[in-house]
PDB file of N, CA and C in Angstrom:
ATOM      1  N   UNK A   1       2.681  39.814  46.968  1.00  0.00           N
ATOM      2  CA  UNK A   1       1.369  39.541  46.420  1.00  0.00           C
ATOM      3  C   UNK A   1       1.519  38.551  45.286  1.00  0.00           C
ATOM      4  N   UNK A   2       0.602  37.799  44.887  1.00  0.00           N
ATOM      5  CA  UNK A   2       0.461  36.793  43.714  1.00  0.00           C
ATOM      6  C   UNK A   2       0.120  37.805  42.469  1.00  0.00           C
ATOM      7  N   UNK A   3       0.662  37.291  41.506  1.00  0.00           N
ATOM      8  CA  UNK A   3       0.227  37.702  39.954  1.00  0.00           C
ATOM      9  C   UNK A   3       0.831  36.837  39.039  1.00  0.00           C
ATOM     10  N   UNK A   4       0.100  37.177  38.217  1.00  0.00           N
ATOM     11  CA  UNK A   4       0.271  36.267  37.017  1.00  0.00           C
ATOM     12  C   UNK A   4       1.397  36.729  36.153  1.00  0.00           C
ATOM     13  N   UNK A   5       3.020  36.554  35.790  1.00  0.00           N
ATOM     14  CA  UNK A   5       3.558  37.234  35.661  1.00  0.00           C
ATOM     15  C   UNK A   5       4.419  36.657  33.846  1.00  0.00           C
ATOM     16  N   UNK A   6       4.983  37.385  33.742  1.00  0.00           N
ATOM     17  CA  UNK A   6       5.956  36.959  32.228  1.00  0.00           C
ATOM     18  C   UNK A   6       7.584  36.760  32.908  1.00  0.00           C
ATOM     19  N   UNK A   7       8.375  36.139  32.947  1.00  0.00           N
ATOM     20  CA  UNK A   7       9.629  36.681  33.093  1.00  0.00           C
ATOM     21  C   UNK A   7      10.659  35.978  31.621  1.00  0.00           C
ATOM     22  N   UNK A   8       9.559  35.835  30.363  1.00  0.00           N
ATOM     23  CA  UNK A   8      10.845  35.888  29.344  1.00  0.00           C
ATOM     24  C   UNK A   8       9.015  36.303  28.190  1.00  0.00           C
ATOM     25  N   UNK A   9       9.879  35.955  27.126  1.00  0.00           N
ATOM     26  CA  UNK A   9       8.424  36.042  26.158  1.00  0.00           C
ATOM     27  C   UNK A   9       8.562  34.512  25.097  1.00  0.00           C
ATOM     28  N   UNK A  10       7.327  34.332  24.609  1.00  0.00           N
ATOM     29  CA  UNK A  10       6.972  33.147  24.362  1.00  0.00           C
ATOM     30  C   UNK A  10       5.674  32.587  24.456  1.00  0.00           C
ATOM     31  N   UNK A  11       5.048  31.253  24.598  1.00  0.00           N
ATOM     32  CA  UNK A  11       3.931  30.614  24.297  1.00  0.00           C
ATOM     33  C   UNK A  11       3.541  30.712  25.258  1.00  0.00           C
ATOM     34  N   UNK A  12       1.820  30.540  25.538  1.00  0.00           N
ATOM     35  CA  UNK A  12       1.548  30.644  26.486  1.00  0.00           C
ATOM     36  C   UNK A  12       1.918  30.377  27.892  1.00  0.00           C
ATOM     37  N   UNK A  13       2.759  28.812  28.269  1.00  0.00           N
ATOM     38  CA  UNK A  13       3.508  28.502  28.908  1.00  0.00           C
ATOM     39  C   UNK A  13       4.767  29.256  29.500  1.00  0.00           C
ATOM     40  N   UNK A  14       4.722  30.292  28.811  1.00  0.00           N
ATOM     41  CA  UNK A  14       5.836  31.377  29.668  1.00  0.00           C
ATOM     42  C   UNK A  14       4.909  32.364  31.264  1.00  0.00           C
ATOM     43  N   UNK A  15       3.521  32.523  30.766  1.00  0.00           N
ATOM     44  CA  UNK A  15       2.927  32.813  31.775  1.00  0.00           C
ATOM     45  C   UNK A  15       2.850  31.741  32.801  1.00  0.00           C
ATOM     46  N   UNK A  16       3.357  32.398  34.471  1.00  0.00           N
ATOM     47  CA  UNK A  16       3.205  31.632  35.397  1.00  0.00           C
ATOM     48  C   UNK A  16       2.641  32.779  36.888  1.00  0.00           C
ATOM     49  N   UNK A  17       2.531  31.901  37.987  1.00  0.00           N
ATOM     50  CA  UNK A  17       1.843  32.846  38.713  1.00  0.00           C
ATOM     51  C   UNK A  17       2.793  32.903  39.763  1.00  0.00           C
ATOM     52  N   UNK A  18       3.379  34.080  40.495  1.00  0.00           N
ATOM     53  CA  UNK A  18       4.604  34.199  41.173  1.00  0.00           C
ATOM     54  C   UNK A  18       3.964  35.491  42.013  1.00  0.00           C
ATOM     55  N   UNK A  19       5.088  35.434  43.278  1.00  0.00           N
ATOM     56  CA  UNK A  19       5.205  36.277  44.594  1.00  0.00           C
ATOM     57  C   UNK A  19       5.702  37.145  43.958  1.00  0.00           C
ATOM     58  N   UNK A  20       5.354  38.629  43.495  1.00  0.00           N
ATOM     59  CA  UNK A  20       6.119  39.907  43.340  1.00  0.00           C
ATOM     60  C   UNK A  20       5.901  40.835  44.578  1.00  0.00           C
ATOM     61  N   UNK A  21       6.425  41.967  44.325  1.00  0.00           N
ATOM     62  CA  UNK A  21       6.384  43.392  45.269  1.00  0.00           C
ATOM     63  C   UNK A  21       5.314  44.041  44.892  1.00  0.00           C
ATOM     64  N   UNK A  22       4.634  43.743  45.724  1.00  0.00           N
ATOM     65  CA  UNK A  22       2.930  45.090  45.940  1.00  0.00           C
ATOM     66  C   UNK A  22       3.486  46.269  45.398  1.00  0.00           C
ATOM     67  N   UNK A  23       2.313  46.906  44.467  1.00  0.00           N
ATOM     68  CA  UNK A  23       2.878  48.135  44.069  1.00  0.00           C
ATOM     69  C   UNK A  23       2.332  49.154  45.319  1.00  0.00           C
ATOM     70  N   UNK A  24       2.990  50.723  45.309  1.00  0.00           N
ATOM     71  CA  UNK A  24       2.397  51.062  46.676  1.00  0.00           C
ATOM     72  C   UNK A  24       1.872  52.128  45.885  1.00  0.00           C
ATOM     73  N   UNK A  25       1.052  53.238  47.113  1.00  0.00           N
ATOM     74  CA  UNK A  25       0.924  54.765  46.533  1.00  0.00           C
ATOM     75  C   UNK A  25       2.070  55.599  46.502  1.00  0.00           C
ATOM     76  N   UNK A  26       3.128  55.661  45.482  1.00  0.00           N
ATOM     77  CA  UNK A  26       3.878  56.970  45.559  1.00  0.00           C
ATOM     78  C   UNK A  26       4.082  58.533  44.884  1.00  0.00           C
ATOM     79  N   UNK A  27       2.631  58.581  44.277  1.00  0.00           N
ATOM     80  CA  UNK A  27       2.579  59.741  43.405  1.00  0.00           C
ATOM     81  C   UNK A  27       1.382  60.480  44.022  1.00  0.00           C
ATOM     82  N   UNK A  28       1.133  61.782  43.845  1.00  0.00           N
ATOM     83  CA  UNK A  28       0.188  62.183  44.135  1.00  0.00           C
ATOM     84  C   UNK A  28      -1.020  61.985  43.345  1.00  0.00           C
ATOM     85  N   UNK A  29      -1.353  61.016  42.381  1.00  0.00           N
ATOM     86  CA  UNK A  29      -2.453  60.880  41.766  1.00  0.00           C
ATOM     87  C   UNK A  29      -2.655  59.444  41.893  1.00  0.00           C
ATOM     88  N   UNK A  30      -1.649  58.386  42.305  1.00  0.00           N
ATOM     89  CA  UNK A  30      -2.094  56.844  42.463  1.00  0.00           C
ATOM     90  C   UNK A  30      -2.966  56.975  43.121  1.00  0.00           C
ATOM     91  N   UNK A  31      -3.614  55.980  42.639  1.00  0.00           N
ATOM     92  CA  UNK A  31      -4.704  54.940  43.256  1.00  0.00           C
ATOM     93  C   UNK A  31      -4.360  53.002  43.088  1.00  0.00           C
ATOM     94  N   UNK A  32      -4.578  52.943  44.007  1.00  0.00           N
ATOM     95  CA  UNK A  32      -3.902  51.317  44.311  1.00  0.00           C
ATOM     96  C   UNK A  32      -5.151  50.726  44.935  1.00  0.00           C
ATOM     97  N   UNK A  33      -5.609  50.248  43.317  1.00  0.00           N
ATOM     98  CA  UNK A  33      -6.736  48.930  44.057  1.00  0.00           C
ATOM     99  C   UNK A  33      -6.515  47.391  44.016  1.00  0.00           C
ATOM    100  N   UNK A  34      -7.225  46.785  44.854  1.00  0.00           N
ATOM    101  CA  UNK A  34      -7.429  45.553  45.069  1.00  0.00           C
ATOM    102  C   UNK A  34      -8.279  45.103  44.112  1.00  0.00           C
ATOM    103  N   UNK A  35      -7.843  44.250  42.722  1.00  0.00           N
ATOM    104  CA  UNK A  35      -7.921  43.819  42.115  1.00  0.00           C
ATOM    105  C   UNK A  35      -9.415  42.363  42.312  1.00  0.00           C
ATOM    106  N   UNK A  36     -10.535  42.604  41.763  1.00  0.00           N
ATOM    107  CA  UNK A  36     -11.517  41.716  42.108  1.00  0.00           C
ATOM    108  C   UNK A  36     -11.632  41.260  40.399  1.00  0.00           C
ATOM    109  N   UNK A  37     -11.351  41.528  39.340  1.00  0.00           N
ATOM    110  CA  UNK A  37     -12.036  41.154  38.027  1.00  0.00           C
ATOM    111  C   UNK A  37     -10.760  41.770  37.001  1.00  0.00           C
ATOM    112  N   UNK A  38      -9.954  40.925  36.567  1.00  0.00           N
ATOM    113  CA  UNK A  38      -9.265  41.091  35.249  1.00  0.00           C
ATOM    114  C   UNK A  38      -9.742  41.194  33.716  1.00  0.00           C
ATOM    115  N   UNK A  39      -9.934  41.960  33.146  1.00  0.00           N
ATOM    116  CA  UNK A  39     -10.107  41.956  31.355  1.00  0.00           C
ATOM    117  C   UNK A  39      -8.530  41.074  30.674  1.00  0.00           C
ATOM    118  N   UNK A  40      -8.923  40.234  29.996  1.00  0.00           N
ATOM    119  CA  UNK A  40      -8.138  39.384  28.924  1.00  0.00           C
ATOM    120  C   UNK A  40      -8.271  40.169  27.781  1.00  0.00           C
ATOM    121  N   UNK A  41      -7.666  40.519  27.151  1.00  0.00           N
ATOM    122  CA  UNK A  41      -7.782  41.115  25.658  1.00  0.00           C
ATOM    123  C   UNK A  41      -6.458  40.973  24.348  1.00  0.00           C
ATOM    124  N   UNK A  42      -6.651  40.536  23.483  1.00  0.00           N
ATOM    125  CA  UNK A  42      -5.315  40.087  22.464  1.00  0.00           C
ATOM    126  C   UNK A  42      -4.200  40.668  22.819  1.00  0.00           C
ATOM    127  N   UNK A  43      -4.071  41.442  23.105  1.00  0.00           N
ATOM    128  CA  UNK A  43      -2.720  42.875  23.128  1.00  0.00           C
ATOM    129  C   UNK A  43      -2.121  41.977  24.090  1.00  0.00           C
ATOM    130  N   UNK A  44      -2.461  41.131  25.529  1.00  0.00           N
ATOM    131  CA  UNK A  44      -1.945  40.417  26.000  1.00  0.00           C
ATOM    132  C   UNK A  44      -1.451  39.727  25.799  1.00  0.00           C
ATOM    133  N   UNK A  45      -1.237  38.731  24.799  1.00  0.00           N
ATOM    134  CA  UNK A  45      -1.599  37.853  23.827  1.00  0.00           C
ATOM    135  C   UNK A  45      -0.250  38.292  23.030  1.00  0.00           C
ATOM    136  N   UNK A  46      -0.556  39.208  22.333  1.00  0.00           N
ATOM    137  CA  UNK A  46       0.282  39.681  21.537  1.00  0.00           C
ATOM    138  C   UNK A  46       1.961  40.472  22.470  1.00  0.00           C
ATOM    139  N   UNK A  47       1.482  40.853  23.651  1.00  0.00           N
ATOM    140  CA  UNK A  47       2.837  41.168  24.575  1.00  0.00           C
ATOM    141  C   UNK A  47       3.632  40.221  24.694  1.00  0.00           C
ATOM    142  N   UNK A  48       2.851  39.405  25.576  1.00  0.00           N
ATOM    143  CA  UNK A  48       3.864  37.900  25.874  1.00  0.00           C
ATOM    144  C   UNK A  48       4.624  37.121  24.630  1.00  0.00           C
ATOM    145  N   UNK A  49       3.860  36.997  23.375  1.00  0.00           N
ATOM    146  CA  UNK A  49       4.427  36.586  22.274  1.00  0.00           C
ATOM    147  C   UNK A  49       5.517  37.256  21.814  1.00  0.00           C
ATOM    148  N   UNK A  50       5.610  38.463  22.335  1.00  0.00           N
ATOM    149  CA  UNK A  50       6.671  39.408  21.700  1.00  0.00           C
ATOM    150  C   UNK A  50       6.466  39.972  20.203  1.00  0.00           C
ATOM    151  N   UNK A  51       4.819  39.803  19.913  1.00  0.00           N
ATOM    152  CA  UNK A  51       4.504  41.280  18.358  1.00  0.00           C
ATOM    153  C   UNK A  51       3.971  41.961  19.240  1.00  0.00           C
ATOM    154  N   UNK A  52       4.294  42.751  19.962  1.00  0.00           N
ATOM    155  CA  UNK A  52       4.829  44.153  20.635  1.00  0.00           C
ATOM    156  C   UNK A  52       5.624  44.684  20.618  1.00  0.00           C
ATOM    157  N   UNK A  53       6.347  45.270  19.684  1.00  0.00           N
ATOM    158  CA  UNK A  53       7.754  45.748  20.303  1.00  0.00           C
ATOM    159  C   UNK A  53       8.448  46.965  21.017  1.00  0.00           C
ATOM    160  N   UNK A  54       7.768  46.422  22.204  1.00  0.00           N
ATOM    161  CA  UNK A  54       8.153  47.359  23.601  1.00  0.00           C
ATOM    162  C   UNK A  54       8.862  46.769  23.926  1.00  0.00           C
ATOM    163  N   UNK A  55       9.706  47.518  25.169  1.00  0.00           N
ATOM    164  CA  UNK A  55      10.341  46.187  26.098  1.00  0.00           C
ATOM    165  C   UNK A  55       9.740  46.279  27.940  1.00  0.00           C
ATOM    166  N   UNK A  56       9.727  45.186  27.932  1.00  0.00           N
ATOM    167  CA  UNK A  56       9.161  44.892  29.115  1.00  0.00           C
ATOM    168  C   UNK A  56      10.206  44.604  30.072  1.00  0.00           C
ATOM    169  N   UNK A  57      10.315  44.708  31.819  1.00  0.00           N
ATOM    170  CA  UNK A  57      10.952  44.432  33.245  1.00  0.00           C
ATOM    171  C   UNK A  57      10.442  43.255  33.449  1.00  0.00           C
ATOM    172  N   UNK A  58      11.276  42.718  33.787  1.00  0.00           N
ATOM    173  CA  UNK A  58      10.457  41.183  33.806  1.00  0.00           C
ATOM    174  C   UNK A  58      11.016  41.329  35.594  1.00  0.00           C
ATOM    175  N   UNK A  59      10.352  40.306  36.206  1.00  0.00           N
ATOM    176  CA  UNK A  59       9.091  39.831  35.996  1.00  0.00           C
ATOM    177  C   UNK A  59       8.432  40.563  35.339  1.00  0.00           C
ATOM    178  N   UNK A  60       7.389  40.471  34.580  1.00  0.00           N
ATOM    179  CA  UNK A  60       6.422  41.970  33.406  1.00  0.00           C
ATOM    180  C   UNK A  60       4.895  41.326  33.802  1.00  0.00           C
ATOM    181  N   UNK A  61       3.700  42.075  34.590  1.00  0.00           N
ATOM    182  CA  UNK A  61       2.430  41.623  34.749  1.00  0.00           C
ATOM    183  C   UNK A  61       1.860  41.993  33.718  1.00  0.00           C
ATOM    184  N   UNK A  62       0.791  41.360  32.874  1.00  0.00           N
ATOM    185  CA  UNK A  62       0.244  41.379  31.885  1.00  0.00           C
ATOM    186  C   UNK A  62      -1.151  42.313  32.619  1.00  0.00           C
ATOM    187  N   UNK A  63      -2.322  42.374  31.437  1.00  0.00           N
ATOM    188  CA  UNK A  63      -3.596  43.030  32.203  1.00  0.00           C
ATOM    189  C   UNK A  63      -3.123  44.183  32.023  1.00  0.00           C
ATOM    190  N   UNK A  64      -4.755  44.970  31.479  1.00  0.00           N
ATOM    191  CA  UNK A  64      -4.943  46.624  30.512  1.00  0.00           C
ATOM    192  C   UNK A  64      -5.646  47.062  31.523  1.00  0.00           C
ATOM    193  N   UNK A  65      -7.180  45.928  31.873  1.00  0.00           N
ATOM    194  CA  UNK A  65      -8.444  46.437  32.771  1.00  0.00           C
ATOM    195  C   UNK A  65      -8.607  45.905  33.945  1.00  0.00           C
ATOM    196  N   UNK A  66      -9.131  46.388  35.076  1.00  0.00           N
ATOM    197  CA  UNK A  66      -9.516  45.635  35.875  1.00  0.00           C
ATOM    198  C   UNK A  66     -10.874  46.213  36.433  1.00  0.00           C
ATOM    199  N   UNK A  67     -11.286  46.138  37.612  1.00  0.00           N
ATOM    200  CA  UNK A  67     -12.085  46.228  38.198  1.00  0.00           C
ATOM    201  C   UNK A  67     -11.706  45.854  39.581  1.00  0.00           C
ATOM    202  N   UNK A  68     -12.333  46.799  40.875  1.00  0.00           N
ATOM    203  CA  UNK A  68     -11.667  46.390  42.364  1.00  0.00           C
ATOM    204  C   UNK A  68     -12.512  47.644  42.960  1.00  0.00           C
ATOM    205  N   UNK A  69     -11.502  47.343  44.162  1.00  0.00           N
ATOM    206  CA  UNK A  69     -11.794  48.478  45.622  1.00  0.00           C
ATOM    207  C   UNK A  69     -10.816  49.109  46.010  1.00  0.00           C
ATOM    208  N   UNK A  70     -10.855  50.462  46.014  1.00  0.00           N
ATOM    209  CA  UNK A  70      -9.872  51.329  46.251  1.00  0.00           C
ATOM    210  C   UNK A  70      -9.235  51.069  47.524  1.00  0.00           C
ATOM    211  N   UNK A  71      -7.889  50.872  47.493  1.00  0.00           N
ATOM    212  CA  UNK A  71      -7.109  50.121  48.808  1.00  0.00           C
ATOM    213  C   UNK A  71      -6.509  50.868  49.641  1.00  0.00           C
ATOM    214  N   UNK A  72      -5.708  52.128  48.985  1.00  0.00           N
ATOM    215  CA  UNK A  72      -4.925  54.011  48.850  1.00  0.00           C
ATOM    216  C   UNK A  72      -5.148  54.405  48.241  1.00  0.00           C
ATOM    217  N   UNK A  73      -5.145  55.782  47.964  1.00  0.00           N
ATOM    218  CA  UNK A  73      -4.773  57.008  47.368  1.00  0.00           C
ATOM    219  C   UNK A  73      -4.178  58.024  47.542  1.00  0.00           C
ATOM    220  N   UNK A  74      -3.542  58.684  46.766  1.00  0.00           N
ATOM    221  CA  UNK A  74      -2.253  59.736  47.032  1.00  0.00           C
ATOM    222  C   UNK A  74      -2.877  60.810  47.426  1.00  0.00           C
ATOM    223  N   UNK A  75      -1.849  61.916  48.148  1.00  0.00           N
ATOM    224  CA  UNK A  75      -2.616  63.229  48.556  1.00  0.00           C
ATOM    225  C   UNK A  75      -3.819  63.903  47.362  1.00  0.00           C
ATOM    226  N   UNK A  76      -3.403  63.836  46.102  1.00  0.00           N
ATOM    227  CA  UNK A  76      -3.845  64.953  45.473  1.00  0.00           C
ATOM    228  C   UNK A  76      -4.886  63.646  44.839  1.00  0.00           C
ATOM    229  N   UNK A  77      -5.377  62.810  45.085  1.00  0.00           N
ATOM    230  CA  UNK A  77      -6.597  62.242  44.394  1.00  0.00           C
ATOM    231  C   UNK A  77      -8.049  62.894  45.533  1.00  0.00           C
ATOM    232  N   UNK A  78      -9.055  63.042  44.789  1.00  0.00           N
ATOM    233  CA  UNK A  78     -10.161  64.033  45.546  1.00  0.00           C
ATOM    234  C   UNK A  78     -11.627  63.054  44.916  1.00  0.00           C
ATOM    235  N   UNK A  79     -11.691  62.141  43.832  1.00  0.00           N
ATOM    236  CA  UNK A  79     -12.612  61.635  43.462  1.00  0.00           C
ATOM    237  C   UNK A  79     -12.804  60.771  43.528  1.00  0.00           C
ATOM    238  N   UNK A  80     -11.600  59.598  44.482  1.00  0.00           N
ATOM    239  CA  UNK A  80     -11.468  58.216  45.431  1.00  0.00           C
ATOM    240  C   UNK A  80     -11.269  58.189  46.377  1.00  0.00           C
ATOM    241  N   UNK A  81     -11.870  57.039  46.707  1.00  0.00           N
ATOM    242  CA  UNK A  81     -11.650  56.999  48.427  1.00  0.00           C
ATOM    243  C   UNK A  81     -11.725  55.650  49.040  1.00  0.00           C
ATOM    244  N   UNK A  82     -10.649  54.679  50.087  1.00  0.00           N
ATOM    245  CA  UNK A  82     -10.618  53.723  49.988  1.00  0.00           C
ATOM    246  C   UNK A  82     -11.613  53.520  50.587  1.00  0.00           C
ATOM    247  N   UNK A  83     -12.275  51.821  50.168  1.00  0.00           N
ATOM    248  CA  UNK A  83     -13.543  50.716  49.602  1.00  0.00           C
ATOM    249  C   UNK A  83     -14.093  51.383  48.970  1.00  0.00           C
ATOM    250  N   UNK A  84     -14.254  52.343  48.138  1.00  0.00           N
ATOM    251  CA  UNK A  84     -15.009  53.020  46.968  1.00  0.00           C
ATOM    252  C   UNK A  84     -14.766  51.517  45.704  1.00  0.00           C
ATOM    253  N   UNK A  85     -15.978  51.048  45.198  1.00  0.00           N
ATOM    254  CA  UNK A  85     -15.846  50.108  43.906  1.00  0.00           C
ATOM    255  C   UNK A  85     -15.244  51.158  42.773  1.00  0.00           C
ATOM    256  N   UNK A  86     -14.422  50.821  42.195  1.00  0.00           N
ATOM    257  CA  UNK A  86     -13.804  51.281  40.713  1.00  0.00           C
ATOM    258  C   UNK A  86     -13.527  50.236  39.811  1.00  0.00           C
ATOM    259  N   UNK A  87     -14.003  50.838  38.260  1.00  0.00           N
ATOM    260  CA  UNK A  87     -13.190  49.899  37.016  1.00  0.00           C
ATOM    261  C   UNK A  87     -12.165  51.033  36.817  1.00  0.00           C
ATOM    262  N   UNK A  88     -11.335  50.430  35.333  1.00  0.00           N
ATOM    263  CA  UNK A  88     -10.630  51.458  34.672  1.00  0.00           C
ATOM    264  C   UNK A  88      -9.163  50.259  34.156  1.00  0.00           C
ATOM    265  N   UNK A  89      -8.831  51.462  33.174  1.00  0.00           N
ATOM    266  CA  UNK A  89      -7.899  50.764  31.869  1.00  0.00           C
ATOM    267  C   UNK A  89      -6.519  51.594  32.425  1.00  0.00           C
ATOM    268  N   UNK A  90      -5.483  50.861  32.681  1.00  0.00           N
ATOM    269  CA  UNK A  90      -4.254  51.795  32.912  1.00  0.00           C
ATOM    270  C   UNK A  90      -3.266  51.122  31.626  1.00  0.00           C
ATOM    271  N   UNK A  91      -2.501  52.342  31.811  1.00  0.00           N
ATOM    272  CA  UNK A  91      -1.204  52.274  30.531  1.00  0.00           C
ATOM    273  C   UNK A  91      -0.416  51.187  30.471  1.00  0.00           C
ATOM    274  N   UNK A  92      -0.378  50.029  30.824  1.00  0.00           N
ATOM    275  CA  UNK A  92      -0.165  48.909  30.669  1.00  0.00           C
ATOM    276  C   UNK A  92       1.410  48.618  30.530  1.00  0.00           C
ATOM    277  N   UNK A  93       1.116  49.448  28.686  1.00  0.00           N
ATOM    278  CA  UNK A  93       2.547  48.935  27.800  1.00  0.00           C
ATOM    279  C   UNK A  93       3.705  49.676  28.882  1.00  0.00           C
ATOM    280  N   UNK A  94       3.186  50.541  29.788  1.00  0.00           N
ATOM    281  CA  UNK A  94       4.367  51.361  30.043  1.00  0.00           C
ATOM    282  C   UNK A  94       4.740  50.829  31.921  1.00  0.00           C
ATOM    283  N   UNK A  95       4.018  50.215  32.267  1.00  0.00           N
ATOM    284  CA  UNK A  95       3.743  49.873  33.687  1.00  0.00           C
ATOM    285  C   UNK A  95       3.243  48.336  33.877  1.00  0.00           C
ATOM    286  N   UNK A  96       3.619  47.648  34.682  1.00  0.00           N
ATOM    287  CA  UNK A  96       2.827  46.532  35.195  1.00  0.00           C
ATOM    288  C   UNK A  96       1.624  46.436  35.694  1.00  0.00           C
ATOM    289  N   UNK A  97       0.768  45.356  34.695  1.00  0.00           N
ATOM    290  CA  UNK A  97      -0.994  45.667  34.596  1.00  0.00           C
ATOM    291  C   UNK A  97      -1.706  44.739  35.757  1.00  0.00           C
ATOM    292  N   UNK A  98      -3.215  44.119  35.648  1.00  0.00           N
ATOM    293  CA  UNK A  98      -3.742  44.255  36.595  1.00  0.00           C
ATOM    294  C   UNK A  98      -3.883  42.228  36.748  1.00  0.00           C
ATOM    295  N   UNK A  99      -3.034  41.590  36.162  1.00  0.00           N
ATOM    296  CA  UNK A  99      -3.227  39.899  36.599  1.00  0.00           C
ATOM    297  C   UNK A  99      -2.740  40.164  37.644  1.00  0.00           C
ATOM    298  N   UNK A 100      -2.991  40.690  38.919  1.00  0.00           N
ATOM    299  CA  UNK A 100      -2.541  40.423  40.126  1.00  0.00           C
ATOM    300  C   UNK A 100      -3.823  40.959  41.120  1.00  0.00           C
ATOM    301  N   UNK A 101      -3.110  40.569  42.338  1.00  0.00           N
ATOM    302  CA  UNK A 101      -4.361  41.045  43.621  1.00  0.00           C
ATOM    303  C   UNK A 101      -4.185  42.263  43.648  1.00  0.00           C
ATOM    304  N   UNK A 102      -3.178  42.793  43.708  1.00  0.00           N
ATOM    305  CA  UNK A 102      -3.121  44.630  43.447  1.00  0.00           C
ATOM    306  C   UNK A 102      -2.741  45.561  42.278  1.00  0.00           C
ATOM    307  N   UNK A 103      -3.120  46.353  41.850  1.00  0.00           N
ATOM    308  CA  UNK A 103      -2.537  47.215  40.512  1.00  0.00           C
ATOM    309  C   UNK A 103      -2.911  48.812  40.802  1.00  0.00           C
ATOM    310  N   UNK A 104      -1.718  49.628  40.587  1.00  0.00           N
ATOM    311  CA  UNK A 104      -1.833  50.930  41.077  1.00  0.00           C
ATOM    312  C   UNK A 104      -2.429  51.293  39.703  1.00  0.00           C
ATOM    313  N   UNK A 105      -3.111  52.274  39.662  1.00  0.00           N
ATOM    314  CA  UNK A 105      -3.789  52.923  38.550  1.00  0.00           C
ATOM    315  C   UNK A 105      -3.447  54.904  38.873  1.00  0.00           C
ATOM    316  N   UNK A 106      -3.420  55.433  37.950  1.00  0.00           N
ATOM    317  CA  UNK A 106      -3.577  57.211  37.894  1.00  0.00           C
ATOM    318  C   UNK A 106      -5.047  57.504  38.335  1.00  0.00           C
ATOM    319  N   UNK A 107      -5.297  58.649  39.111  1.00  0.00           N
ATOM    320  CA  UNK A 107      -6.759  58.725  39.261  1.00  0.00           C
ATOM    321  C   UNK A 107      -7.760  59.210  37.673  1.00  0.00           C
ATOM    322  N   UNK A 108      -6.696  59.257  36.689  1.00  0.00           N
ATOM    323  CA  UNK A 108      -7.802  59.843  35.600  1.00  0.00           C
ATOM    324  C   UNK A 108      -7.643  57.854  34.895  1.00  0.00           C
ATOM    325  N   UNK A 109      -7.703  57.281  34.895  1.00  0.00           N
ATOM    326  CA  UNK A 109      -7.348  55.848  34.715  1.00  0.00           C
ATOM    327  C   UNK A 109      -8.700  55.261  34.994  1.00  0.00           C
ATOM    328  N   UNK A 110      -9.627  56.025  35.891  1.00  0.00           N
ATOM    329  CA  UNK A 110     -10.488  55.185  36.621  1.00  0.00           C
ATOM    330  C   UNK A 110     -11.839  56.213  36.993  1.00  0.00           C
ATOM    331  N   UNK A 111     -12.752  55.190  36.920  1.00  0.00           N
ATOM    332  CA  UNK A 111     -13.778  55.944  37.293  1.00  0.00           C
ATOM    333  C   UNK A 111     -14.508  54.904  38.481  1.00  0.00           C
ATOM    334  N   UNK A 112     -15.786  55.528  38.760  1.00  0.00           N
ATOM    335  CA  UNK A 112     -16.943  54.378  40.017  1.00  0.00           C
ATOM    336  C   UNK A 112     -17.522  53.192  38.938  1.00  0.00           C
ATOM    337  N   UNK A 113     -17.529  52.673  39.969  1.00  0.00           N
ATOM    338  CA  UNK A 113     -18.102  51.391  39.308  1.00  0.00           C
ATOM    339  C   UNK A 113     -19.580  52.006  39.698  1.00  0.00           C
ATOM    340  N   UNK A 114     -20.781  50.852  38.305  1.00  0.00           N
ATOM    341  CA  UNK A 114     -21.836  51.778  38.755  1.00  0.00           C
ATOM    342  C   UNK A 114     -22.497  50.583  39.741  1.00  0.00           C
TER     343      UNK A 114
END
């Protein structure tokens, strides 16, 4: 899949857009949507620059929010269902976020779009 990815940190010019590995469903609470609308927000900004001091897997996808259509879901999700519209904010600092066509999210991560 395409995303917009980091593979060092630095000026904006460190962001580029590259072929990674689709994330899949492997937990019983993923949800893996198809990515239609990214949120930009400083913290991005501030990741790639490196005043974060986490450490990131590089390639590292940037993106907190998105917005999409439910693509899978794991056995134990009961309040999605794929093409269901969803937004929602996933843990980012700890996981690869949503500049891409796909981003797995937790089902408490997300709610219906209205």
């Amino acid at each position: 899949m395409k995303a917009a990815v980091l593979r060092r940190r630095g000026g904006p010019e460190v962001l580029a857009l590259a072929d990674v590995p689709a994330p899949r469903v492997a937990g019983p609470r993923d949800v893996l949507v198809r990515v239609r609308a990214a949120g930009v927000n400083p913290v991005d900004a501030y990741l790639r620059a490196g005043l974060v001091p986490v450490p990131l897997r590089y390639p590292w996808v940037l993106g907190g929010d998105a917005a999409g259509t439910v693509e899978a879901v794991g056995p134990a999700v009961t309040r999605f269902a794929p093409g269901q519209r969803v937004f929602g904010m996933l843990d980012y600092v700890r996981r690869p976020g949503c500049y891409a066509e796909l981003a797995l999210f937790r089902d408490d991560e997300l709610a219906p779009a209205p």
